[in-house]
Protein backbone atom coordinates (compact mmCIF):
# COMPACT_ATOMS: atom_id res chain seq x y z
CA UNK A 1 12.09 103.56 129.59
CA UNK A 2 14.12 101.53 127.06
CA UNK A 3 16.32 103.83 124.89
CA UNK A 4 18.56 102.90 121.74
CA UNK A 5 21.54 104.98 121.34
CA UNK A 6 23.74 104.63 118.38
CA UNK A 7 27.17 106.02 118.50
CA UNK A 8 29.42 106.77 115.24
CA UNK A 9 32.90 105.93 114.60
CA UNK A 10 34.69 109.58 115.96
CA UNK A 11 32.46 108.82 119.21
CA UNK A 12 34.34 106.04 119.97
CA UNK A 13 37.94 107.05 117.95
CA UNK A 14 39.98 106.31 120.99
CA UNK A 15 40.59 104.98 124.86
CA UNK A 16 39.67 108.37 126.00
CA UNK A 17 36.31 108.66 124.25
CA UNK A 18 34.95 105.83 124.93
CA UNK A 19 35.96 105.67 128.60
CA UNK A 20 33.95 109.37 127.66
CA UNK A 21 30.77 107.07 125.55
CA UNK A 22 30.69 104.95 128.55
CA UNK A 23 30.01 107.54 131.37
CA UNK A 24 27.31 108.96 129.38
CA UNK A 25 25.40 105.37 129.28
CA UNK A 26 26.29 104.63 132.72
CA UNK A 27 23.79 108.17 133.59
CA UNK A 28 21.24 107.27 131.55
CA UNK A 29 21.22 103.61 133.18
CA UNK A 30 21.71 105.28 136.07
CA UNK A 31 18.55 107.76 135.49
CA UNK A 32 16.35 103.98 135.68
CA UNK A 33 16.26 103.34 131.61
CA UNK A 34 17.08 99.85 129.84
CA UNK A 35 19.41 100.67 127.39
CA UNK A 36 20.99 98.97 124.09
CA UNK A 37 24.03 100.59 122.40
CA UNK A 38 24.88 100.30 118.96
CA UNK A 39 28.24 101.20 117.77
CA UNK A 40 30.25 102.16 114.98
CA UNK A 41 34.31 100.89 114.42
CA UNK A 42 36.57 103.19 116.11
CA UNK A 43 37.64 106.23 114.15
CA UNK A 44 38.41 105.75 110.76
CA UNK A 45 39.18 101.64 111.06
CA UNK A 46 37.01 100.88 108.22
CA UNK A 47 38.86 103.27 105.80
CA UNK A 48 42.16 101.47 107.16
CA UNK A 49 40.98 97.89 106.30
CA UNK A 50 39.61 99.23 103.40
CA UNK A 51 43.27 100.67 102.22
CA UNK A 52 44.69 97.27 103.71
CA UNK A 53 42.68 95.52 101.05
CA UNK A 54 43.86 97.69 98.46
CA UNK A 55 47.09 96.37 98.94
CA UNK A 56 46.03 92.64 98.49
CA UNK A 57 44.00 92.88 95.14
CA UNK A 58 42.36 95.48 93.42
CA UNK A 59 38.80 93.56 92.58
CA UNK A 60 38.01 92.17 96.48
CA UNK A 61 35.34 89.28 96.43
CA UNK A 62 32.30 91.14 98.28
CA UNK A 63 31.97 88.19 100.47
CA UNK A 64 35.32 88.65 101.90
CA UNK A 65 34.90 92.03 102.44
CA UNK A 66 32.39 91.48 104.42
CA UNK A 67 34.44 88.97 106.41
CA UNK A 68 37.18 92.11 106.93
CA UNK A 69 34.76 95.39 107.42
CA UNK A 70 32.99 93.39 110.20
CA UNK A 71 35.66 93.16 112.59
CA UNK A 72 36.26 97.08 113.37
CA UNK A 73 32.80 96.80 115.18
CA UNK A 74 33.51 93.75 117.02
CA UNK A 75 36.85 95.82 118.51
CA UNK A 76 34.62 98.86 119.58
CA UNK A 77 31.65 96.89 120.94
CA UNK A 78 34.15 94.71 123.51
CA UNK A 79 36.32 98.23 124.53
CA UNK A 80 33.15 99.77 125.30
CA UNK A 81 31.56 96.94 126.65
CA UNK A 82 35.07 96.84 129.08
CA UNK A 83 34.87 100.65 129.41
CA UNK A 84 31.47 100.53 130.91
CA UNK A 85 32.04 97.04 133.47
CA UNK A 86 35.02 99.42 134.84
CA UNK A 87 32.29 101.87 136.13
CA UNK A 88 30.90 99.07 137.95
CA UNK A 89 27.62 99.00 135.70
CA UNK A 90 26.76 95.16 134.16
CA UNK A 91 27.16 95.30 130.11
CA UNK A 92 27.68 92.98 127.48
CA UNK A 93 28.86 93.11 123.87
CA UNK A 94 26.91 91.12 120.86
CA UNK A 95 27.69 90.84 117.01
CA UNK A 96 25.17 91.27 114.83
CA UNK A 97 25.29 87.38 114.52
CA UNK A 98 24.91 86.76 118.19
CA UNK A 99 21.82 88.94 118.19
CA UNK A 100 20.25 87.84 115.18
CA UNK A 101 20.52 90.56 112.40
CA UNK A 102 18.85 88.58 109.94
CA UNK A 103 19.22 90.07 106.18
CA UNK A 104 19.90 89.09 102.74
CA UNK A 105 22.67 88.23 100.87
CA UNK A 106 23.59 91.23 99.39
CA UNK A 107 27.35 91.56 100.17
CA UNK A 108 28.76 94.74 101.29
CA UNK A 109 25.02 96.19 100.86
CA UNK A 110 22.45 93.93 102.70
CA UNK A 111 19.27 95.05 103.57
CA UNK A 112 17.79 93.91 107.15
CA UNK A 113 15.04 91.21 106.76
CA UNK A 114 13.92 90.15 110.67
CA UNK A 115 15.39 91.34 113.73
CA UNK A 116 15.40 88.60 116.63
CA UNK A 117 15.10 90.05 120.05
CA UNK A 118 15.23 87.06 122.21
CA UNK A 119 18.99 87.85 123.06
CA UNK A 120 18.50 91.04 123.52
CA UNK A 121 15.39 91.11 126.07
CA UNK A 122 17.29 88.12 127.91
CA UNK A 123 20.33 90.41 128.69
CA UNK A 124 18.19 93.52 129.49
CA UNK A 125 15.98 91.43 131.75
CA UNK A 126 19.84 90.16 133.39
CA UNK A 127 20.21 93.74 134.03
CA UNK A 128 22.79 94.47 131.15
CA UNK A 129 23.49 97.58 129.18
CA UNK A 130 23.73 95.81 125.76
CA UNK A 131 26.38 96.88 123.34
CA UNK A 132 25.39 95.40 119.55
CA UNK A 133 28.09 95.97 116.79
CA UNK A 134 26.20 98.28 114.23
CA UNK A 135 26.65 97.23 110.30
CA UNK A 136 26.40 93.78 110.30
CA UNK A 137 24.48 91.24 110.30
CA UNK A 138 23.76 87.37 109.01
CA UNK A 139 21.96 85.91 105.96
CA UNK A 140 20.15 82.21 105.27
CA UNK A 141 23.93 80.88 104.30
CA UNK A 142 25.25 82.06 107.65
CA UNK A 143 27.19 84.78 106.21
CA UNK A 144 28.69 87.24 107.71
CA UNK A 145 26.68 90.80 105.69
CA UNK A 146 27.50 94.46 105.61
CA UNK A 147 25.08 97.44 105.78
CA UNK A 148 27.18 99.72 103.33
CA UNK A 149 28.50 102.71 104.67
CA UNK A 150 26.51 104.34 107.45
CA UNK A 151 24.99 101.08 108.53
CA UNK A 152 25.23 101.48 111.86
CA UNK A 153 22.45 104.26 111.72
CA UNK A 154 20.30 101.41 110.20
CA UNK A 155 21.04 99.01 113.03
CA UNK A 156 20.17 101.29 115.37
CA UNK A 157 16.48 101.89 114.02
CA UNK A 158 16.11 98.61 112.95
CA UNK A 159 16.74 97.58 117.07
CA UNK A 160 14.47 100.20 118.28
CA UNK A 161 11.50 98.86 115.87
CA UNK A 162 12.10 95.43 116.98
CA UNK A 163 12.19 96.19 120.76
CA UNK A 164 9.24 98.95 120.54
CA UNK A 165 12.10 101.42 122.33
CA UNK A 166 10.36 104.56 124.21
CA UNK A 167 13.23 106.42 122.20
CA UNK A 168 16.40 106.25 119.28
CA UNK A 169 18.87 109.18 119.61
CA UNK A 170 21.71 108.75 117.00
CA UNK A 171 24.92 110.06 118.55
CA UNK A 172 27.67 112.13 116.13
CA UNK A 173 30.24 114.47 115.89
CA UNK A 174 28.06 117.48 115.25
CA UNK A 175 24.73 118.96 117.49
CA UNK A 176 22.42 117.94 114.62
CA UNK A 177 20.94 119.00 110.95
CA UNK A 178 22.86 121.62 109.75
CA UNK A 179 20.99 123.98 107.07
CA UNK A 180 24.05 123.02 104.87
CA UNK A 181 27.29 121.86 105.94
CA UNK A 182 28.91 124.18 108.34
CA UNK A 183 32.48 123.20 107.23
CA UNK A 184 31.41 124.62 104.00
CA UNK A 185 29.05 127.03 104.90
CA UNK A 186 29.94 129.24 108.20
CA UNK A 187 26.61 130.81 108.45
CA UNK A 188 24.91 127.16 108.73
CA UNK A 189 22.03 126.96 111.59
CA UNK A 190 20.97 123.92 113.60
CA UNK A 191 17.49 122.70 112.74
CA UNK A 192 15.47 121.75 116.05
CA UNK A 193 13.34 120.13 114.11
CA UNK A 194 12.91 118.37 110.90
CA UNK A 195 10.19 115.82 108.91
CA UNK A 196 11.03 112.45 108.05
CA UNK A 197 10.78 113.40 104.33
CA UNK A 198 13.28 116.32 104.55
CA UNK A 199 15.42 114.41 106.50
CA UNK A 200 15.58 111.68 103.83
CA UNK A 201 15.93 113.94 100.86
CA UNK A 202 18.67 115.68 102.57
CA UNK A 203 20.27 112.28 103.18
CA UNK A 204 19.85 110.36 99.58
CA UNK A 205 21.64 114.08 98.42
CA UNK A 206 24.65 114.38 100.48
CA UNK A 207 24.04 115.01 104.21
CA UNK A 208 26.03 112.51 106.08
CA UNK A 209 24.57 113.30 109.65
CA UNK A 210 21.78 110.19 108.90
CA UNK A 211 22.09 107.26 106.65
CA UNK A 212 19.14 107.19 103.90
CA UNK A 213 17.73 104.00 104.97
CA UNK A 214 17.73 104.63 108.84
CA UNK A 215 15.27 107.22 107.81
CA UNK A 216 13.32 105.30 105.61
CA UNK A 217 12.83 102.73 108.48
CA UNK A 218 12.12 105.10 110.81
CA UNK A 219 9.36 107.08 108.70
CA UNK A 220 8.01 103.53 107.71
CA UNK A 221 7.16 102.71 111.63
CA UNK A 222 6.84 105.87 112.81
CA UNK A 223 9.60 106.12 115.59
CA UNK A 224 11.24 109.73 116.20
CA UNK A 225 15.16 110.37 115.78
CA UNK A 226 17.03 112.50 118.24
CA UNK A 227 20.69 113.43 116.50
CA UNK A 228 22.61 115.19 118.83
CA UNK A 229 26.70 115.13 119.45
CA UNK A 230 28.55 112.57 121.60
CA UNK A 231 30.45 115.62 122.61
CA UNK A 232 27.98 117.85 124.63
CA UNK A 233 24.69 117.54 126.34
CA UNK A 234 23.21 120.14 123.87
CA UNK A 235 19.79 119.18 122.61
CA UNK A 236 20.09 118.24 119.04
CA UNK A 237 17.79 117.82 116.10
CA UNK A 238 14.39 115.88 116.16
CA UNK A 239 13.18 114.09 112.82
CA UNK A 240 9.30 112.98 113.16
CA UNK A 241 6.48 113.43 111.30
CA UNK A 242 6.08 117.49 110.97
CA UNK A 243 2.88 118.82 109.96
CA UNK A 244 2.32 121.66 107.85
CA UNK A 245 1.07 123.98 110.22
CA UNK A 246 4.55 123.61 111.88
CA UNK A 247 6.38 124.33 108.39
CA UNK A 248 8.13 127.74 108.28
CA UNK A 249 10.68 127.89 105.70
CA UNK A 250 10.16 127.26 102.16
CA UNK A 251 13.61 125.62 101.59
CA UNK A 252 14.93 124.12 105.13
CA UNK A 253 18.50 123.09 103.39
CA UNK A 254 21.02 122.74 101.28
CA UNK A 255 23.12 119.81 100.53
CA UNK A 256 25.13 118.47 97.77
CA UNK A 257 27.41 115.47 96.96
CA UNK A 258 30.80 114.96 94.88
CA UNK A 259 29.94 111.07 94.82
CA UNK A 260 28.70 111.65 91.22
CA UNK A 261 28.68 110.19 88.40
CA UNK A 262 26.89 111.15 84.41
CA UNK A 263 26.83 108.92 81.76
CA UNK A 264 25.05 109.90 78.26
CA UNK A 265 24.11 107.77 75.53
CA UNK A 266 23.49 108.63 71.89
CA UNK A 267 21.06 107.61 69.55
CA UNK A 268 19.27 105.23 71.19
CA UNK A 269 16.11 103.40 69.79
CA UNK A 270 12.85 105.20 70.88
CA UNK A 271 10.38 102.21 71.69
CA UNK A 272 9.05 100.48 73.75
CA UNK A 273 11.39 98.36 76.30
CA UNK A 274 14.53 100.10 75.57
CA UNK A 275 14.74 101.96 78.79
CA UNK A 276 13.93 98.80 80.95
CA UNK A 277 16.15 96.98 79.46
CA UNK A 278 18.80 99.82 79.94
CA UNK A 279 17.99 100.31 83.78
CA UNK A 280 16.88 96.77 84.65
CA UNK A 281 20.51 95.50 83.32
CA UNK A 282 22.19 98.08 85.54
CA UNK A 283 20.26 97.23 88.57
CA UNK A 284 21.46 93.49 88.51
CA UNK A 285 24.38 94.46 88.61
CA UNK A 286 23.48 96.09 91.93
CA UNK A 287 24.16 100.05 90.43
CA UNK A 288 21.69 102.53 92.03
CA UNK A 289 20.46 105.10 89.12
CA UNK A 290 19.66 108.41 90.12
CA UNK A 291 18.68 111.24 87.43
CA UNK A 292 17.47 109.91 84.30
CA UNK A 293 16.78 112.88 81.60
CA UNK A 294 15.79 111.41 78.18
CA UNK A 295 15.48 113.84 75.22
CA UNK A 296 12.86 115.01 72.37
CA UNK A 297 12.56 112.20 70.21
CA UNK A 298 14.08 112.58 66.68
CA UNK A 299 14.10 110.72 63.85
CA UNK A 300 12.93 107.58 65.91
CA UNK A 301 15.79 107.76 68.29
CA UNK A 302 16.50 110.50 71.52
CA UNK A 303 19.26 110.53 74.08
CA UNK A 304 19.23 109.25 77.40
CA UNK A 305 21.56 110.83 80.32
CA UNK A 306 21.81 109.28 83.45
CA UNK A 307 23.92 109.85 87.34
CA UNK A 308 25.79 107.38 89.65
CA UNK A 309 27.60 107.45 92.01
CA UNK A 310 31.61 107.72 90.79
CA UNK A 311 31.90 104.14 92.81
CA UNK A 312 30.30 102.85 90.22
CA UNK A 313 31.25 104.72 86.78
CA UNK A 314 33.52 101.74 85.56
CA UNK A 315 30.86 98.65 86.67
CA UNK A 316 28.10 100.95 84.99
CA UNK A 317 29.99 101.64 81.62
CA UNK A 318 30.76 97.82 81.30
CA UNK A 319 27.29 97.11 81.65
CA UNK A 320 26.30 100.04 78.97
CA UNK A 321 28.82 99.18 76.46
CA UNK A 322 27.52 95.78 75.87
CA UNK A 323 24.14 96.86 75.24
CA UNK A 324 24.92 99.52 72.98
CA UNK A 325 24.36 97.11 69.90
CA UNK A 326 20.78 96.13 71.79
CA UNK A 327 19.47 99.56 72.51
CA UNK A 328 20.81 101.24 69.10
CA UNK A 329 23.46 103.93 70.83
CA UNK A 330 25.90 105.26 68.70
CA UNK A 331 27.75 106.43 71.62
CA UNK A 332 28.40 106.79 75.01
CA UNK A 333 29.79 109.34 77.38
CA UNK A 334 31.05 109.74 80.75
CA UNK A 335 32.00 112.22 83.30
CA UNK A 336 33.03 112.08 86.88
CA UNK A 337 34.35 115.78 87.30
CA UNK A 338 30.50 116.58 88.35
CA UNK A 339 28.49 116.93 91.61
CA UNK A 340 25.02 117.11 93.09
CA UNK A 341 23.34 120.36 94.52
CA UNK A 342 20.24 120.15 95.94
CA UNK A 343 17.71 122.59 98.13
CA UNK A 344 15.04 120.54 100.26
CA UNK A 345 11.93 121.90 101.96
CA UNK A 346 8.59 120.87 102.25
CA UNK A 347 7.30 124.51 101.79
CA UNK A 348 8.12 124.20 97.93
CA UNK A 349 5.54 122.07 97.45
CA UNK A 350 2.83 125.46 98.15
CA UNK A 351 5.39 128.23 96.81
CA UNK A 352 5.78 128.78 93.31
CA UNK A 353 9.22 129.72 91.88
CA UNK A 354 11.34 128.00 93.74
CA UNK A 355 13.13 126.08 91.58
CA UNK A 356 13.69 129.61 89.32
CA UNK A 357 15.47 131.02 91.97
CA UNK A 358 17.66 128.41 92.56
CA UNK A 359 18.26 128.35 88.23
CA UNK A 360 18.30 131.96 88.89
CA UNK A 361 21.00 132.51 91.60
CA UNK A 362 23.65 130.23 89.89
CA UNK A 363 23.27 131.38 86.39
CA UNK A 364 24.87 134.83 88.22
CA UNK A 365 27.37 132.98 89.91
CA UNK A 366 27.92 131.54 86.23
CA UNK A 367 27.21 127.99 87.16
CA UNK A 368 26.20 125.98 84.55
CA UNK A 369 22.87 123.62 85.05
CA UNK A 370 24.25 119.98 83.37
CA UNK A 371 21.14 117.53 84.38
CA UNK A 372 17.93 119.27 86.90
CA UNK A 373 15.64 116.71 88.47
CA UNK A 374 12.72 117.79 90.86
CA UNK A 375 10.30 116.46 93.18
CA UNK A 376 7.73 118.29 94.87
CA UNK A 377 9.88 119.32 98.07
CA UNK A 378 13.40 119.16 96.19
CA UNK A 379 15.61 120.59 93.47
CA UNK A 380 18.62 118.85 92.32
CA UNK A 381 20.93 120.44 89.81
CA UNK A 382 24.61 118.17 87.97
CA UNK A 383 27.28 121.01 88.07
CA UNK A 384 31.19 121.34 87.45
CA UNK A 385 32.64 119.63 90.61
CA UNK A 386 34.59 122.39 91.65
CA UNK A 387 31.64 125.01 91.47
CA UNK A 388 29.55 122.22 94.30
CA UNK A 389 30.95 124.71 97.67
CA UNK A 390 30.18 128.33 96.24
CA UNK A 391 27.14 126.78 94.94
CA UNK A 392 26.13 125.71 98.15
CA UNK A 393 26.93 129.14 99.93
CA UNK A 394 24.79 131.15 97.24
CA UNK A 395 22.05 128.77 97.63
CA UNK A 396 22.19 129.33 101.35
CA UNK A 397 22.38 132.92 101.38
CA UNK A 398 20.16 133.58 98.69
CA UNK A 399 17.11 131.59 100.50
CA UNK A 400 17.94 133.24 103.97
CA UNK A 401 18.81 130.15 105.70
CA UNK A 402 20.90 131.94 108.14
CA UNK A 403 18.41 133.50 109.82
């Protein structure tokens, strides 16, 4: 059987765990299974170089950047890679040049484009356990590319594709899918299962366990997730297709995000090409859009409101201001003191009132409803930042998710 295992930076935090990381792969090799091993930097490396860079200049090219983030992998892949060849088991340690990671030139954000796997089946066929570094990879230029945060996760799919693996677990801190997040939310059950399309709702709105686009990829080729912790041998959560015969709950979880940015504009003209020219100039500049509400039309003109993420509030207001005189605003506003709450749960998309009860159970708590966008198995609602936690432990309650 070939497996892909990816394992995330507090897997492989220090000597210990990884010595720990490397035991585990040596049993599975052990158990008669080619294996490839994707891994994260150590800890929280890519927050120090991050900081480190900081210190240098506050606008970083993105290419260089690039050049920087890329190195906390290439430490982790040759420890482990060490770690394992202690136990006496054959392994070897690639970069995501050295396998071929092709993508495109999208610095600190690339997007995978052709995996090669010639490497790869060479060293399994040699009898290696193959450690790749995950978030990285190459473009046409010979580049050096970045993933964005959570990358690794990406890799890791993006390998199993390529090498038609039997199976892709993705290795954390945590057993699995949480209901909501158990730091916040105490009463927070493991899923055992949950569909591709829940599981990439519940990543695009805040749950960290998966990154957006290793679900994406996954759900595109059909290969099944296992995310369990690096910690235990507990069996974690499974993310597949889920029919709806298997579908139980109405809402399956909660999530929200503080990463959040509104911006509102005044007064803007109400015809045709306004709004492309509004979104389309934000996109080249490489800003992801999220809730778009545009207002009653009045007197020829209506208001547009819009989120992203607080990243990229200042690049996004540059790019606004100087089409205000294009697009006919009389104004713009902004606000970063805002966050994200969102239920998920393919059984909305059969059960009526959902979305009432969630405007319901925060309009007791108070909570104020700033932007709502729905889809038919979510419900996002903008709130006051601070209000985000005992939103999400309402939300949970009120739904039953407990039990």
């Amino acid at each position: 059987m070939l497996v892909v295992q990816k394992y995330g930076g507090s897997s492989v935090a220090n000597a210990e765990r990884i010595r720990r990381v490397a035991r585990r792969v040596a049993n599975v090799r052990a158990e008669g299974n080619s294996i490839v091993i994707v891994v994260s930097a150590m800890g929280d490396t890519t927050d120090d170089l991050i900081n480190l860079v900081k210190e240098i200049t506050s606008s970083p090219p993105e290419r260089e950047m690039d050049m920087i983030l890329s190195t906390g992998e290439q430490v982790s892949i040759a420890l482990l890679a060490m770690a394992i060849k202690e136990l006496g088991v054959p392994a070897i340690s690639l970069n995501g040049i050295q396998v071929g990671i092709m993508t495109d030139n999208a610095h600190t954000r690339a997007r995978i484009l052709d995996v090669s796997t010639t490497r790869l089946k060479k060293e399994l066929d040699r009898g290696n356990i193959v450690i790749v570094a995950g978030f990285q990879g190459i473009d046409e230029s010979n580049d050096i590319t970045t993933l964005g945060r959570g990358g690794s996760d990406t890799t890791a799919v993006a390998l199993a594709v390529a090498l038609k693996a039997d199976l892709c677990e993705i290795y954390t801190d945590v057993d699995g899918v949480y209901t909501a997040d158990p730091r916040i939310e105490p009463n927070a059950k493991k899923l055992d299962l949950v569909s591709y399309n829940e599981m990439l709702e519940l990543a695009n709105l805040g749950a960290v366990v998966l990154h957006p686009r290793s679900v994406e990829l996954a759900m595109q080729y059909g290969i099944p997730l296992h995310v369990r912790s690096s910690f235990n041998h507990n069996l974690g959560t499974i993310v597949r297709e889920v029919s709806s015969m298997e579908k139980t709950l109405v809402v399956t979880g909660v999530a929200y995000d503080l990463n959040v940015a509104k911006i509102g504009l005044y007064d803007v003209f109400d015809k045709p090409g306004i709004a492309y020219k509004l979104f389309k100039s934000l996109a080249n500049e490489k800003i992801n859009v999220d809730m778009i509400i545009q207002s009653a039309t009045r007197n020829e003109r209506n208001d547009i409101s819009f989120t992203c993420s607080r990243n990229d509030l200042t690049k996004a207001l540059s790019v606004v201001q100087k089409l205000l005189p294009e697009i006919g605003a009389s104004g713009v506003t902004s606000n970063d003191n805002v966050a994200k709450v969102s239920i998920v749960g393919a059984g909305m998309v059969s059960n009526p009132g959902v979305a009432a009860t969630m405007f319901g159970v925060l309009a007791e708590e108070g909570i104020n409803l700033e932007m709502i966008s729905t889809s038919e198995i979510k419900t996002s609602c903008v709130i006051e930042a601070g209000k985000a936690e005992k939103a999400v432990r309402v939300l949970h309650d009120k739904f039953n998710l407990a039990k």
